[in-house]
C-alpha atoms as a PDB file:
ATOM      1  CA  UNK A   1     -46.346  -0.719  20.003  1.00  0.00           C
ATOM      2  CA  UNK A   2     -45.882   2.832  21.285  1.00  0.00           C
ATOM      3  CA  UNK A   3     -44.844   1.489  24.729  1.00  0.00           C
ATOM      4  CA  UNK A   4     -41.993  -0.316  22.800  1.00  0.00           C
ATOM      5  CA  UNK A   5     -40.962   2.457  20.924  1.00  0.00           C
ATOM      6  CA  UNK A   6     -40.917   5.028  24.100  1.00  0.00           C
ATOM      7  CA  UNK A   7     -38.910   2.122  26.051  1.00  0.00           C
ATOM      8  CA  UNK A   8     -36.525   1.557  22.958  1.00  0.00           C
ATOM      9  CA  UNK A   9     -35.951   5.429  22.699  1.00  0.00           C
ATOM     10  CA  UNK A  10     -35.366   6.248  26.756  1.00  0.00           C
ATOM     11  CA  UNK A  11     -33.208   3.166  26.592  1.00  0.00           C
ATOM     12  CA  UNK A  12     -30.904   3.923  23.213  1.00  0.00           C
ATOM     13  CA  UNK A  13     -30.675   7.461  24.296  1.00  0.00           C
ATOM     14  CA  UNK A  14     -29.953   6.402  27.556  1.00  0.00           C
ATOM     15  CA  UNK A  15     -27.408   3.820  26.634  1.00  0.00           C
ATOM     16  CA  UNK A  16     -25.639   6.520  24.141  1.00  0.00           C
ATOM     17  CA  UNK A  17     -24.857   8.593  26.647  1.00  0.00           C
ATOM     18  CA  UNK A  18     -23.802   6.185  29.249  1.00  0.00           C
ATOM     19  CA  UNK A  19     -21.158   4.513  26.721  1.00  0.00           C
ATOM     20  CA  UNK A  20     -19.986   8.062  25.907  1.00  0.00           C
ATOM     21  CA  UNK A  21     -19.364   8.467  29.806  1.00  0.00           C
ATOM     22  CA  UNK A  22     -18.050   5.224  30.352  1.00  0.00           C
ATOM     23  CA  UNK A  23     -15.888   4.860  27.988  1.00  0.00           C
ATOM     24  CA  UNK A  24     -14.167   8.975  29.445  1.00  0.00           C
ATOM     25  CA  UNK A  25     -13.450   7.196  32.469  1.00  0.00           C
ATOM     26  CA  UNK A  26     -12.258   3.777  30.929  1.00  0.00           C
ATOM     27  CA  UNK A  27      -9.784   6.378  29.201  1.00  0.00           C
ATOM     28  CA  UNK A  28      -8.859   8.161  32.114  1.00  0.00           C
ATOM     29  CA  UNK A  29      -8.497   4.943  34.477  1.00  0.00           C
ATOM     30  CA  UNK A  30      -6.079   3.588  31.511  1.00  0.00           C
ATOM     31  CA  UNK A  31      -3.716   6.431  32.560  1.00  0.00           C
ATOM     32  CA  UNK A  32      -4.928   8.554  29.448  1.00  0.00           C
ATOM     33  CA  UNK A  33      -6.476  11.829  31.372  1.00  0.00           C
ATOM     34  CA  UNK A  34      -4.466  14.033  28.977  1.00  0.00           C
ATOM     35  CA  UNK A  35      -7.262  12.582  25.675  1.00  0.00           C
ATOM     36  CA  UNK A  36     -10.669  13.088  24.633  1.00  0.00           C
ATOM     37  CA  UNK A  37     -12.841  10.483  23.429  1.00  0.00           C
ATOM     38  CA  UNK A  38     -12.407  12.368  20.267  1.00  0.00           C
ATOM     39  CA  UNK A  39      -8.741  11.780  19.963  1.00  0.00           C
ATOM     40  CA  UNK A  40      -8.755   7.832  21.033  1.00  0.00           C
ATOM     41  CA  UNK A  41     -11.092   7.679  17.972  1.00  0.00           C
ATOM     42  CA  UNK A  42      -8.368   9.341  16.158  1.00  0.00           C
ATOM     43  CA  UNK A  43      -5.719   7.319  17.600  1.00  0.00           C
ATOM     44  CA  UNK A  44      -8.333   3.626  16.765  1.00  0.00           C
ATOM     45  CA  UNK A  45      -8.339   5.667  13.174  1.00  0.00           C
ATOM     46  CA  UNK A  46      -4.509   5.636  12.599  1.00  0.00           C
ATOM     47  CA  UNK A  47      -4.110   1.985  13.664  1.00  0.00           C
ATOM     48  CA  UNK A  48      -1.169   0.683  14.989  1.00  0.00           C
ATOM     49  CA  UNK A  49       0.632  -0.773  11.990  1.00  0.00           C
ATOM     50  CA  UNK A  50       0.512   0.814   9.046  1.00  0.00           C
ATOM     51  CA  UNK A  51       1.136   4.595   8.755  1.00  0.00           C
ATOM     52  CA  UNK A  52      -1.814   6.395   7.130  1.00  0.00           C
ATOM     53  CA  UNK A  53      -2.485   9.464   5.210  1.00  0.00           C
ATOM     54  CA  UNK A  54      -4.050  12.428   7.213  1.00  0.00           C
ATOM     55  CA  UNK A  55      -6.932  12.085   4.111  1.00  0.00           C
ATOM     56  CA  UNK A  56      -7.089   8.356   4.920  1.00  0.00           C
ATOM     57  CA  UNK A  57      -7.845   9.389   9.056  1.00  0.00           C
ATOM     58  CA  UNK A  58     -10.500  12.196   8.073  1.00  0.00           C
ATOM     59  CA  UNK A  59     -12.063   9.940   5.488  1.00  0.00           C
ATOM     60  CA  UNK A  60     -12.729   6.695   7.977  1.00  0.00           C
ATOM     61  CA  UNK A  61     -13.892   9.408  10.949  1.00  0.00           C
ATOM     62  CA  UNK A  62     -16.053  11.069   8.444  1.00  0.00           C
ATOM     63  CA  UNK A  63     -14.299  15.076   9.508  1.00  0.00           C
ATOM     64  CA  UNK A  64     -13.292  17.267   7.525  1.00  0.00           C
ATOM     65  CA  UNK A  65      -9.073  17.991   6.974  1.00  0.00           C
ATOM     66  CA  UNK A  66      -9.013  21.151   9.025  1.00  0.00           C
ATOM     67  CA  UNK A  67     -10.887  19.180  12.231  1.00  0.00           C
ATOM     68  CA  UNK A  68      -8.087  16.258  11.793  1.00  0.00           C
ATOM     69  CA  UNK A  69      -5.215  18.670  11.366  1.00  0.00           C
ATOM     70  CA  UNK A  70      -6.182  20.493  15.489  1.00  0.00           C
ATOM     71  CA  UNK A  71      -6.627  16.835  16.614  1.00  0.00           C
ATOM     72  CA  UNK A  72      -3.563  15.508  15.142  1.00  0.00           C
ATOM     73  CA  UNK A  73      -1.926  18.820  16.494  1.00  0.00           C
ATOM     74  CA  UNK A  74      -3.107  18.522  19.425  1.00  0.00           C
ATOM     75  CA  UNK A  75      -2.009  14.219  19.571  1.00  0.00           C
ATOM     76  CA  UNK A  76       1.278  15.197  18.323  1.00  0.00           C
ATOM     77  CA  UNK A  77       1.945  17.370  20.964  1.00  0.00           C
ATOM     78  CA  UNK A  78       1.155  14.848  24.082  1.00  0.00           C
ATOM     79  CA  UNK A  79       3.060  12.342  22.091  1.00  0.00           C
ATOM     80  CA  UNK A  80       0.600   9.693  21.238  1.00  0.00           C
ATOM     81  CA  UNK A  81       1.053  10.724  17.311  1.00  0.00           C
ATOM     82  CA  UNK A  82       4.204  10.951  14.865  1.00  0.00           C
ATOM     83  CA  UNK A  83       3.185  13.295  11.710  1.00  0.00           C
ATOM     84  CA  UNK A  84       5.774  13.085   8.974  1.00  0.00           C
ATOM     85  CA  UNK A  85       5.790  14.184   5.254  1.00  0.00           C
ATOM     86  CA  UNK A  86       5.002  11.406   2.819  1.00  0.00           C
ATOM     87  CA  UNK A  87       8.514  10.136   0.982  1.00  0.00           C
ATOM     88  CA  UNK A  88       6.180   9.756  -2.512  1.00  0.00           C
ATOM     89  CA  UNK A  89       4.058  12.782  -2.327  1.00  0.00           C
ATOM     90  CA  UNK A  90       5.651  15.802  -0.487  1.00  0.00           C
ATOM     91  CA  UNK A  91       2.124  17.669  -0.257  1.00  0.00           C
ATOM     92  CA  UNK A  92       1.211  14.756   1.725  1.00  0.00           C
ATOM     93  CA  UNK A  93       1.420  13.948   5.472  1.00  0.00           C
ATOM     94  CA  UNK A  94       1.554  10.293   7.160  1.00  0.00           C
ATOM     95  CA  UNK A  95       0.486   9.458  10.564  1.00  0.00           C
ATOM     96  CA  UNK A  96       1.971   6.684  12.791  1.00  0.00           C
ATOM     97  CA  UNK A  97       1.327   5.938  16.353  1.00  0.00           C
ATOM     98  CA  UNK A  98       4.060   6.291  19.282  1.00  0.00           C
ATOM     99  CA  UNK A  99       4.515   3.675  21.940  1.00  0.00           C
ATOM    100  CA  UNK A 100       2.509   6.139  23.998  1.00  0.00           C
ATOM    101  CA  UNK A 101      -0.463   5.793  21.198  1.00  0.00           C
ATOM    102  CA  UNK A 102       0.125   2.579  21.039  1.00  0.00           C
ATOM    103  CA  UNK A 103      -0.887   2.001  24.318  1.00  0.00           C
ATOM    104  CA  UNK A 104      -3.694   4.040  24.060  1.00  0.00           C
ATOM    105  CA  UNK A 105      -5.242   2.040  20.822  1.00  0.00           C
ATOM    106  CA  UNK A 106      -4.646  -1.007  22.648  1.00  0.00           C
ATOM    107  CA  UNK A 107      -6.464   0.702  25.680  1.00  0.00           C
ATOM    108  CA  UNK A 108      -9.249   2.077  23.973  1.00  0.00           C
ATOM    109  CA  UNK A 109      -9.882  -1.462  22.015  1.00  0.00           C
ATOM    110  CA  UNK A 110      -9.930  -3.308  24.900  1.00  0.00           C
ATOM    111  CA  UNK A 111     -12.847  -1.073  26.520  1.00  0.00           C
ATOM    112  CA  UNK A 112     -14.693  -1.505  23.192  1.00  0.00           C
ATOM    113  CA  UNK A 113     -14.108  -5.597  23.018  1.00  0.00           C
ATOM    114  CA  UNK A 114     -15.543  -5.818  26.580  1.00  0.00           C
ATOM    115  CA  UNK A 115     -18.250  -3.448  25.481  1.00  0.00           C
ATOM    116  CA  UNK A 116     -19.257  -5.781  23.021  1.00  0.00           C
ATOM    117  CA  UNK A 117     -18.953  -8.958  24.815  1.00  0.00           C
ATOM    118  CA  UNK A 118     -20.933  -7.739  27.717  1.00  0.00           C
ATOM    119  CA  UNK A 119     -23.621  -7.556  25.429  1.00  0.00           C
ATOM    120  CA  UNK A 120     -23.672 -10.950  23.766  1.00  0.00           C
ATOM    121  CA  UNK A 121     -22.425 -12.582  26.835  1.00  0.00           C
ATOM    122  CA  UNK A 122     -25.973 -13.798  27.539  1.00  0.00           C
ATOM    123  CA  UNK A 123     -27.425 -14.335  24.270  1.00  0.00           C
ATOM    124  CA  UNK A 124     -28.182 -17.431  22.984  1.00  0.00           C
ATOM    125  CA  UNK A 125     -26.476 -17.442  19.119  1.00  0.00           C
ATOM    126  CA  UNK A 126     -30.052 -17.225  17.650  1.00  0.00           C
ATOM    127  CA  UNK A 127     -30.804 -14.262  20.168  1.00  0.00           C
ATOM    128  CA  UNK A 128     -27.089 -12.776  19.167  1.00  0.00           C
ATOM    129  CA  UNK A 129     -28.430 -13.284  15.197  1.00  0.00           C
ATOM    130  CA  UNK A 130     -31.377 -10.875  15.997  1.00  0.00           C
ATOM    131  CA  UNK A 131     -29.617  -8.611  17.905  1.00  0.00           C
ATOM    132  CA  UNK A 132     -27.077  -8.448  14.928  1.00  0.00           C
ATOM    133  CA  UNK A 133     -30.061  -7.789  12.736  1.00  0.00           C
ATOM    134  CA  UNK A 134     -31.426  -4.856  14.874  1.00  0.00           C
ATOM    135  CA  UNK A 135     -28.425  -3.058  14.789  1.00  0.00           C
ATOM    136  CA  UNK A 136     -27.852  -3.841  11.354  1.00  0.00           C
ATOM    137  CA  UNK A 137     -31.482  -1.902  10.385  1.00  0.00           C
ATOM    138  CA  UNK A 138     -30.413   1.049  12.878  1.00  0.00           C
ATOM    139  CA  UNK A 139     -27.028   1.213  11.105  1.00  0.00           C
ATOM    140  CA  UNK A 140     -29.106   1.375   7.373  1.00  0.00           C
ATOM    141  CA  UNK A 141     -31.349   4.377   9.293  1.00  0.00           C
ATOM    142  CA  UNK A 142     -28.422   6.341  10.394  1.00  0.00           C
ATOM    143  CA  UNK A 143     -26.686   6.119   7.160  1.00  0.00           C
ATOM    144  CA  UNK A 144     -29.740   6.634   5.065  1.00  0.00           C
ATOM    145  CA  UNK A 145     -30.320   9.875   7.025  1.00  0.00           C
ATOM    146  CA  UNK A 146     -26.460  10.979   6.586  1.00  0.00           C
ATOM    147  CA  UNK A 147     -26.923  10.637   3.117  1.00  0.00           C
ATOM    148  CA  UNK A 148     -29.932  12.522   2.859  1.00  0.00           C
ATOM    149  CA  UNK A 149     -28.502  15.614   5.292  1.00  0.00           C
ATOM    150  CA  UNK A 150     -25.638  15.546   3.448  1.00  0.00           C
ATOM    151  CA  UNK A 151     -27.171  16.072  -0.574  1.00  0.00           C
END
């Protein structure tokens, strides 16, 4: 058992960092060497169809207003992001994509999709259901522990 879980933990922490390096360079080799990871999640966040509030972005990256407002800054000025006033609530503030962040979301999924199918690619579906159902209990341990840090 403890060989597993020192193989599991060189090879999650391992993988973690490689996807976090490998998915830089699938950025930069898009043509995007002007954007973080950071801000293609930001960009993935907005979506490309229907404009969204700046609350909405923060909410489904889990950061707070004032980290979103420097990113979206930040986006708006290398022209991936368009940040107008909301017509119902003038406090408010919507985010759209460009066709320059357009092409970046479409970028960035693509590098995710083949992520994910390089995974399964090999798995037999009953293999694929398990693997499902490991990720599924690591998901329920990261989010049990968020909740806990964050009462």
């Amino acid at each position: 058992m403890e060989n597993t879980v020192n193989t599991l933990n060189r090879l999650i922490s391992g993988a973690f960092n490689d996807i976090s390096r490998v998915e830089h360079n699938s950025i930069r080799e898009s043509g995007f060497d002007d954007v973080s990871v950071n801000e293609a999640h930001t960009v993935d966040a907005i979506g490309m169809y229907v404009p969204k509030t700046m609350s909405a972005v923060a909410g489904k990256l889990e950061i707070t207003m004032g980290t979103l407002t420097v990113s979206i800054n930040h986006l708006v000025k290398k022209g991936y992001v368009i940040k107008m006033r909301s017509d119902t609530d003038r406090r408010a503030y919507m985010l759209s994509l460009t066709d320059k962040g357009k092409a970046l979301y479409k970028a960035h999924q693509k590098f995710h999709f083949e992520l994910v199918k390089s995974l399964i690619m090999d798995l037999s579906d009953y293999e694929a259901d398990m693997f499902i159902e490991a990720l599924s209990s690591l998901n329920q341990f990261l989010n049990d522990r968020l909740k806990f840090a964050n009462q």
